[in-house]
C-alpha atoms as a PDB file:
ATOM      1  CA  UNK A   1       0.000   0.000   0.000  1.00  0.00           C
ATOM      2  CA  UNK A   2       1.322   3.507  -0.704  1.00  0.00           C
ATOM      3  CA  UNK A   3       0.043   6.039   1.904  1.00  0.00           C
ATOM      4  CA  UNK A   4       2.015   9.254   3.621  1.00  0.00           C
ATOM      5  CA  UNK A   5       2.110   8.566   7.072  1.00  0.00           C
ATOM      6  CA  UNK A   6      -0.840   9.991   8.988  1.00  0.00           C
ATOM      7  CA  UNK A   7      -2.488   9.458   6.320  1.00  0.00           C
ATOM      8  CA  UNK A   8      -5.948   7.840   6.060  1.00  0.00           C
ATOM      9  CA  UNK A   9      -7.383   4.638   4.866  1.00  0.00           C
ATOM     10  CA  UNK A  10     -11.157   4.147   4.703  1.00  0.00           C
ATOM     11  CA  UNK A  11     -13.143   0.820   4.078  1.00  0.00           C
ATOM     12  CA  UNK A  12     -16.493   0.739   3.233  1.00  0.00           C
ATOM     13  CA  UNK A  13     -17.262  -3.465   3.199  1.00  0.00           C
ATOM     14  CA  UNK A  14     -20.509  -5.861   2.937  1.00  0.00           C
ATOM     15  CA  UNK A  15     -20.477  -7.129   6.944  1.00  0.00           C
ATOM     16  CA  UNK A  16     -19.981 -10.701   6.969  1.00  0.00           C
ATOM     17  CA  UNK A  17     -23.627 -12.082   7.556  1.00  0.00           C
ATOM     18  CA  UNK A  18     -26.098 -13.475   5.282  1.00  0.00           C
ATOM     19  CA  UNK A  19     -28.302 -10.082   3.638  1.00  0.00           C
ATOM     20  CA  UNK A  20     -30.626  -9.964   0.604  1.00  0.00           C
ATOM     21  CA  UNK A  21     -27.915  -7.873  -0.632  1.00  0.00           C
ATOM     22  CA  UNK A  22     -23.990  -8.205  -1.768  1.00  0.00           C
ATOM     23  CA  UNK A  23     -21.530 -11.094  -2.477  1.00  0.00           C
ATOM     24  CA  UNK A  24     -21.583 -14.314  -0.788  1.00  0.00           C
ATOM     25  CA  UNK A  25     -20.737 -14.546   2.724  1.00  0.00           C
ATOM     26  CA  UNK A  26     -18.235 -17.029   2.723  1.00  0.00           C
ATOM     27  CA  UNK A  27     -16.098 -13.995   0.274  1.00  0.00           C
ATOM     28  CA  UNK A  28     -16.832 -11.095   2.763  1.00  0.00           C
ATOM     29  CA  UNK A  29     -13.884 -10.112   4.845  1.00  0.00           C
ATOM     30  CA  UNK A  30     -15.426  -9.158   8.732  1.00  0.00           C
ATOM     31  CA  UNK A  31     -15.302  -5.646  10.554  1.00  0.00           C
ATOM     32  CA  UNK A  32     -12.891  -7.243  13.197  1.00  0.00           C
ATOM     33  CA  UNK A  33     -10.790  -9.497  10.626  1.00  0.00           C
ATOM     34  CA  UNK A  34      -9.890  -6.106   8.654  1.00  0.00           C
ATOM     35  CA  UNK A  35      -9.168  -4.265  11.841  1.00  0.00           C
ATOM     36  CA  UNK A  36      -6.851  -6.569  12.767  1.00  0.00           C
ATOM     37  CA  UNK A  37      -5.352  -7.042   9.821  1.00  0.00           C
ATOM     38  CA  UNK A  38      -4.675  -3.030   9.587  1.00  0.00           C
ATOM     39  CA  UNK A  39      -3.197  -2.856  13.431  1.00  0.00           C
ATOM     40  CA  UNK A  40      -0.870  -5.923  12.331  1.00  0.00           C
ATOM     41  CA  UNK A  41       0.553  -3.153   9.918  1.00  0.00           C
ATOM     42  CA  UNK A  42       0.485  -0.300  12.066  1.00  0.00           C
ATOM     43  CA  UNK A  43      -2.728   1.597  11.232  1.00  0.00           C
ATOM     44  CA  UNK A  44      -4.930   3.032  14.301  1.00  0.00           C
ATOM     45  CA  UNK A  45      -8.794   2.880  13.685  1.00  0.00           C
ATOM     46  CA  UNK A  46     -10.360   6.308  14.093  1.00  0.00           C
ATOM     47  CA  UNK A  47     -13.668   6.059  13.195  1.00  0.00           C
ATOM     48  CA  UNK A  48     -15.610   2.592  12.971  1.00  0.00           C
ATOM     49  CA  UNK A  49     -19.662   2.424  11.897  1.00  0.00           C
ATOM     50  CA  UNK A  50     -22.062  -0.277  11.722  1.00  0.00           C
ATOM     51  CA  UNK A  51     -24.406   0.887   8.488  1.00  0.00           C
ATOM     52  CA  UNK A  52     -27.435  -1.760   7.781  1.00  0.00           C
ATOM     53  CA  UNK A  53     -25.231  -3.913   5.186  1.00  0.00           C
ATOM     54  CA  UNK A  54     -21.876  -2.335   5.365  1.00  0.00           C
ATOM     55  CA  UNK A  55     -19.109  -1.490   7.849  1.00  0.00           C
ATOM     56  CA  UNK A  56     -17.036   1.837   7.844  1.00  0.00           C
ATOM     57  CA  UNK A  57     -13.940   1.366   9.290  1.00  0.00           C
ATOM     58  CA  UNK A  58     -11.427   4.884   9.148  1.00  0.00           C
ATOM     59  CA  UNK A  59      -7.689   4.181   9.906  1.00  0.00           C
ATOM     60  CA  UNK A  60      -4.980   6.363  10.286  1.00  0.00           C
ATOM     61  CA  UNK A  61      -1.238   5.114   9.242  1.00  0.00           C
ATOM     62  CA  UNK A  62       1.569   5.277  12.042  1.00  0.00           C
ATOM     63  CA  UNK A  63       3.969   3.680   9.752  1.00  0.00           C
ATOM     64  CA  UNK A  64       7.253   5.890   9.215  1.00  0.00           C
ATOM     65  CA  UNK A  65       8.342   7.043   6.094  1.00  0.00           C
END
């Protein structure tokens, strides 16, 4: 990933449970599975939102340059 550091990373994703909507659940990556998969690489979640079919998840990167 290229991103200045303190920069910002925002994902928007299908929440991983079955809805009449989106791509099979077995596909869909979980709100916690993609937080931890950005702390593992040094991002800090700032802003996380449960929508009706979605997940919003804002991180900001503490990686140095």
């Amino acid at each position: 990933m290229v991103l200045r550091p303190d920069g910002k990373a925002v994902i928007v994703d299908f929440k991983k449970e079955d809805t009449s909507l989106g791509p099979p659940v077995a596909i869909r990556v979980s709100r916690d599975h993609a937080k931890r998969l950005f702390e593992k690489n040094k991002f800090t979640v700032l802003k996380s939102k449960e929508l009706t079919y979605h997940y919003l998840i804002v991180f900001l990167n503490r990686n140095p340059v």
